[in-house]
C-alpha atoms as a PDB file:
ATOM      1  CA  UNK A   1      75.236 103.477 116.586  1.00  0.00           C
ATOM      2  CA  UNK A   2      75.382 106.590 114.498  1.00  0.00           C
ATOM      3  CA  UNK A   3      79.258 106.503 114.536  1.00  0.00           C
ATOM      4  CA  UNK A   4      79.288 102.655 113.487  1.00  0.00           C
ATOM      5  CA  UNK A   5      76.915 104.048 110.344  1.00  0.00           C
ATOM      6  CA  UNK A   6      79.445 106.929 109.753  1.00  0.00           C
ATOM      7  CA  UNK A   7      82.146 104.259 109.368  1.00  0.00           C
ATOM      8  CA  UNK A   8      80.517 101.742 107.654  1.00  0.00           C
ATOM      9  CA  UNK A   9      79.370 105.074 104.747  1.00  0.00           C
ATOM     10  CA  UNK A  10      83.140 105.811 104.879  1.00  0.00           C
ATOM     11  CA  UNK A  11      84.423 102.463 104.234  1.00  0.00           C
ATOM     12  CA  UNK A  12      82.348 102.391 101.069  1.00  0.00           C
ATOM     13  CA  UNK A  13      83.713 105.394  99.936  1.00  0.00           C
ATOM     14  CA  UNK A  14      87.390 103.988 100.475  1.00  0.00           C
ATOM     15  CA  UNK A  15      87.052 100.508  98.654  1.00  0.00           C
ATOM     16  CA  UNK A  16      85.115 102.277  95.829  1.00  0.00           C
ATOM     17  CA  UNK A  17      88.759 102.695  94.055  1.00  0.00           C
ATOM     18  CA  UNK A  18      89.267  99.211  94.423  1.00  0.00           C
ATOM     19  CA  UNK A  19      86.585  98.996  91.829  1.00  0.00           C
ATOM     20  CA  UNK A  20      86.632 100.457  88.347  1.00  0.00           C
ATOM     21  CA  UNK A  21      83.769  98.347  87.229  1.00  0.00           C
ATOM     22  CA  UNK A  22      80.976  98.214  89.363  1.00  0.00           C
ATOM     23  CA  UNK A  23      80.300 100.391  92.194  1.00  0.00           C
ATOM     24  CA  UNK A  24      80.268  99.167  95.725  1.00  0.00           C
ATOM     25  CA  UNK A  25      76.470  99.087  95.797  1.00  0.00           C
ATOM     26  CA  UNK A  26      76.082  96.734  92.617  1.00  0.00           C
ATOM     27  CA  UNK A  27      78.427  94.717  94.254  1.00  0.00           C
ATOM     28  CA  UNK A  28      76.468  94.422  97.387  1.00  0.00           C
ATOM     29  CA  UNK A  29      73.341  94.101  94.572  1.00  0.00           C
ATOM     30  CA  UNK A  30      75.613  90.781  93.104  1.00  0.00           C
ATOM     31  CA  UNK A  31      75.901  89.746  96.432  1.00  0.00           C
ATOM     32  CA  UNK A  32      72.598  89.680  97.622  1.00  0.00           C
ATOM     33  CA  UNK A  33      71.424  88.452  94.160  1.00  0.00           C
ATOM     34  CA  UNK A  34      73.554  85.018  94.704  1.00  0.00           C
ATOM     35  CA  UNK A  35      72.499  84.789  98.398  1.00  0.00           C
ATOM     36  CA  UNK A  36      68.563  84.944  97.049  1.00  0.00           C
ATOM     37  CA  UNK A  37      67.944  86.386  93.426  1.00  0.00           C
ATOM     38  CA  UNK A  38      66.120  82.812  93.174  1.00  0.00           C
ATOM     39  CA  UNK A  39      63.336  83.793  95.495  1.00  0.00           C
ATOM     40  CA  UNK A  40      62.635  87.441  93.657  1.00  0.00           C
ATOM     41  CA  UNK A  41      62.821  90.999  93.819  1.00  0.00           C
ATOM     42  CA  UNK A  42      61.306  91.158  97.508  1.00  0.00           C
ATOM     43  CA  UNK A  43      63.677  88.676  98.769  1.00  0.00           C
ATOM     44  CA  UNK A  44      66.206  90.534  97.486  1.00  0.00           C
ATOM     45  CA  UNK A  45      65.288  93.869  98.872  1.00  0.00           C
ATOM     46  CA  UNK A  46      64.785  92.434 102.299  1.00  0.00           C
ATOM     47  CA  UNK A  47      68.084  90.930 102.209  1.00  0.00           C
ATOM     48  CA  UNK A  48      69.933  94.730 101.400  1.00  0.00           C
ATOM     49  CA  UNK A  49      67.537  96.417 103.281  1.00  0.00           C
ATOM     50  CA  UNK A  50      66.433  98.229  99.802  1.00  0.00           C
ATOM     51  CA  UNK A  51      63.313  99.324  98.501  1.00  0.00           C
ATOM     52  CA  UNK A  52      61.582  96.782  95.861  1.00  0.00           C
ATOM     53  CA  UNK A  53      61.683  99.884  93.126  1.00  0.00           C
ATOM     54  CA  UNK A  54      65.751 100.488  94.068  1.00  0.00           C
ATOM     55  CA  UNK A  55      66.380  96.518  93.217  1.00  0.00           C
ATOM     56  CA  UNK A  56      64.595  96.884  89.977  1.00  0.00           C
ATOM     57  CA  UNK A  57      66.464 100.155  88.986  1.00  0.00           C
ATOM     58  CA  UNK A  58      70.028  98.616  90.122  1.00  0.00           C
ATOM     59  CA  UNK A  59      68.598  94.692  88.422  1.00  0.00           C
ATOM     60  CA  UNK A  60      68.407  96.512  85.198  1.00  0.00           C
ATOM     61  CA  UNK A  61      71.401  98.599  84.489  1.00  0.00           C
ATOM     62  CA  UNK A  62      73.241  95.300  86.470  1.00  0.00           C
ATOM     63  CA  UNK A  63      71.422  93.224  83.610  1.00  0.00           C
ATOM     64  CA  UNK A  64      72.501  95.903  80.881  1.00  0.00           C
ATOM     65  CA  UNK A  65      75.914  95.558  81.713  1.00  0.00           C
ATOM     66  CA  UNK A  66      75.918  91.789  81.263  1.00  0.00           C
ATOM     67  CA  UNK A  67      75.875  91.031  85.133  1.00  0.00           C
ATOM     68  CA  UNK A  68      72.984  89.680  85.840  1.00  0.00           C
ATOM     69  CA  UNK A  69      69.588  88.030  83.809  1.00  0.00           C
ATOM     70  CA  UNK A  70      65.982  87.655  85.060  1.00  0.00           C
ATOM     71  CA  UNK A  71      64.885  84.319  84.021  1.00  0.00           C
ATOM     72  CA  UNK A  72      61.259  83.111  84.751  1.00  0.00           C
ATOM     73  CA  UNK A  73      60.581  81.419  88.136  1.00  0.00           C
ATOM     74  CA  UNK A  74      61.125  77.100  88.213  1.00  0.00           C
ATOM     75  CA  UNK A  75      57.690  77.108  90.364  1.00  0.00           C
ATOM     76  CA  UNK A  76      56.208  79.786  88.420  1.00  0.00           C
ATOM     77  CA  UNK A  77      57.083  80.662  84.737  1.00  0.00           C
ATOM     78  CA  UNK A  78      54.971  84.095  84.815  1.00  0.00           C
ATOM     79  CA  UNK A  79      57.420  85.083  88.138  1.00  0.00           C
ATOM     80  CA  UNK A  80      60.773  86.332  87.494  1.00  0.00           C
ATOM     81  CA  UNK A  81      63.688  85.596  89.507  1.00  0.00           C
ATOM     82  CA  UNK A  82      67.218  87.356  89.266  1.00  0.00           C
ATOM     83  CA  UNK A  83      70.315  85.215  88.372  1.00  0.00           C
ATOM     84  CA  UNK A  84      73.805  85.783  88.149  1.00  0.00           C
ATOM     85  CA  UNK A  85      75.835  85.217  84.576  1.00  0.00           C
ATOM     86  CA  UNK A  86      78.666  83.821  84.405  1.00  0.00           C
ATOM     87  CA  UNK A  87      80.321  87.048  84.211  1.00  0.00           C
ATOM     88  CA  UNK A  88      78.767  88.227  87.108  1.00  0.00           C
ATOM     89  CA  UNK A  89      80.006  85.422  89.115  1.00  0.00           C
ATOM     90  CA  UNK A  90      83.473  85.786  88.204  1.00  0.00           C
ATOM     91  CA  UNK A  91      83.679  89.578  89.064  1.00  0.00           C
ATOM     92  CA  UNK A  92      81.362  89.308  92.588  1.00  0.00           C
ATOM     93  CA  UNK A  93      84.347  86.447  92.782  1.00  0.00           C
ATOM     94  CA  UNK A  94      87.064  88.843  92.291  1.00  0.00           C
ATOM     95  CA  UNK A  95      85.877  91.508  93.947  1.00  0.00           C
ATOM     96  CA  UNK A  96      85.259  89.543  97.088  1.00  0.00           C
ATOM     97  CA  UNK A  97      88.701  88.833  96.719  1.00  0.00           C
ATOM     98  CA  UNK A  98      89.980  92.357  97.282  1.00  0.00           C
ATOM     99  CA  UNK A  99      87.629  93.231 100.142  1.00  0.00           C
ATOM    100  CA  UNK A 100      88.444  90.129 102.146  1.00  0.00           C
ATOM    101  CA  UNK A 101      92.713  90.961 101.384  1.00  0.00           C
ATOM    102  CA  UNK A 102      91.855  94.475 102.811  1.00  0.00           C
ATOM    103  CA  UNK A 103      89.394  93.602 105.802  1.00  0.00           C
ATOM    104  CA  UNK A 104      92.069  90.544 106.863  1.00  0.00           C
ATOM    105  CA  UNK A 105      94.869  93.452 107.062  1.00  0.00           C
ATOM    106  CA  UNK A 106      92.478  95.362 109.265  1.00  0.00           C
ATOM    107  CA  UNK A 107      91.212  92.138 111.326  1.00  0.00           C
ATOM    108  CA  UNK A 108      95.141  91.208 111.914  1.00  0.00           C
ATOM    109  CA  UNK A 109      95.740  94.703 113.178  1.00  0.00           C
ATOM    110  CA  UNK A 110      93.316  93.755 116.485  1.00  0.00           C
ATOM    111  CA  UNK A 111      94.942  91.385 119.424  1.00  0.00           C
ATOM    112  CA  UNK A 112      93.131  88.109 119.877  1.00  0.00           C
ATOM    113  CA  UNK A 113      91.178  89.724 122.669  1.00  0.00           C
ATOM    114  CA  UNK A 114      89.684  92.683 120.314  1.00  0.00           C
ATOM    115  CA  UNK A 115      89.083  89.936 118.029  1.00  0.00           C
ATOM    116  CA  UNK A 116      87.132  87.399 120.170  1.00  0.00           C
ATOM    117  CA  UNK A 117      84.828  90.580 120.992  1.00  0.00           C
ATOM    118  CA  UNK A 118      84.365  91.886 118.119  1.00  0.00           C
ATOM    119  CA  UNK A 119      82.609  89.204 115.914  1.00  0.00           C
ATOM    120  CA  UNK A 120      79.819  88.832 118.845  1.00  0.00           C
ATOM    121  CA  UNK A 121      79.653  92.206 118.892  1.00  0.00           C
ATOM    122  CA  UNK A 122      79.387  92.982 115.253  1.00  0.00           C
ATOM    123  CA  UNK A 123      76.742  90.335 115.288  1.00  0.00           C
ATOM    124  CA  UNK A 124      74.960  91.992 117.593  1.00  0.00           C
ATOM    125  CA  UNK A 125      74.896  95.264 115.525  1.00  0.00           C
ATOM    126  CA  UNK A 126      73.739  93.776 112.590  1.00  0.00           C
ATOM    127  CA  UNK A 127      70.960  92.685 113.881  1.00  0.00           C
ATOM    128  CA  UNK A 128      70.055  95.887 115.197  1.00  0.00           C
ATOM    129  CA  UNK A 129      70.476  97.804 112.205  1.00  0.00           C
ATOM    130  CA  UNK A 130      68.329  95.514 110.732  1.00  0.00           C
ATOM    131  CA  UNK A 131      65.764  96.078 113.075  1.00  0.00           C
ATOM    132  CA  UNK A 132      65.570  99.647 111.927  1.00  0.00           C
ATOM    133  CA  UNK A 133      65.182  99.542 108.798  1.00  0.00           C
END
């Protein structure tokens, strides 16, 4: 388990110079923020595994920088919720882009046998990383 986390931290270190405009943990921040920005802060930090004050640090320099906006809530206009702009949808688009052309390099490299394993298995990890958080 501790050698899947070593890999995973060194993987973000080597597609960080795919990226000269956002660092790989905004983009994870976009990410999450299209997935469930809708449902607030804590539904954002649950689905990165953040702390609530982390989001809100990231959510505003993410804002500053034209990314993102925090508009008020459609079932409750005192709530915020986080949105993406347009802007921030077009580079979590593009960005996407280059991780998938470098993980599909690395997921043709496997035979079909290492492949058929590994997506049950990587499943299977995920979920228990989660649990330890």
């Amino acid at each position: 388990m501790l050698a899947l986390l070593a890999v995973a931290r060194r993987t973000r270190g080597r597609l960080q110079p795919l990226f000269d405009d956002v660092t790989v943990p905004q983009l994870v921040l976009l990410d999450a923020v299209q997935a469930c920005g809708g449902e607030g802060i804590a539904a954002i930090s649950a689905y990165t595994l953040l702390s609530q004050p982390t989001v809100t640090q990231q959510a505003a320099g993410l804002e500053a920088a034209g990314l993102l906006s925090r508009v008020p809530a459609d079932d409750d206009r005192r709530r915020r919720v986080l949105r993406l702009t347009e802007r921030g949808e077009q580079l979590l688009a593009a960005k996407r882009a280059l991780v998938a052309n470098r993980l599909s390099a690395a997921w043709r490299s496997l035979t079909v046998e290492e492949q058929s394993i590994a997506v049950p298995m990587l499943r299977h990890l995920t979920v228990l990383v989660s649990e330890l958080a």
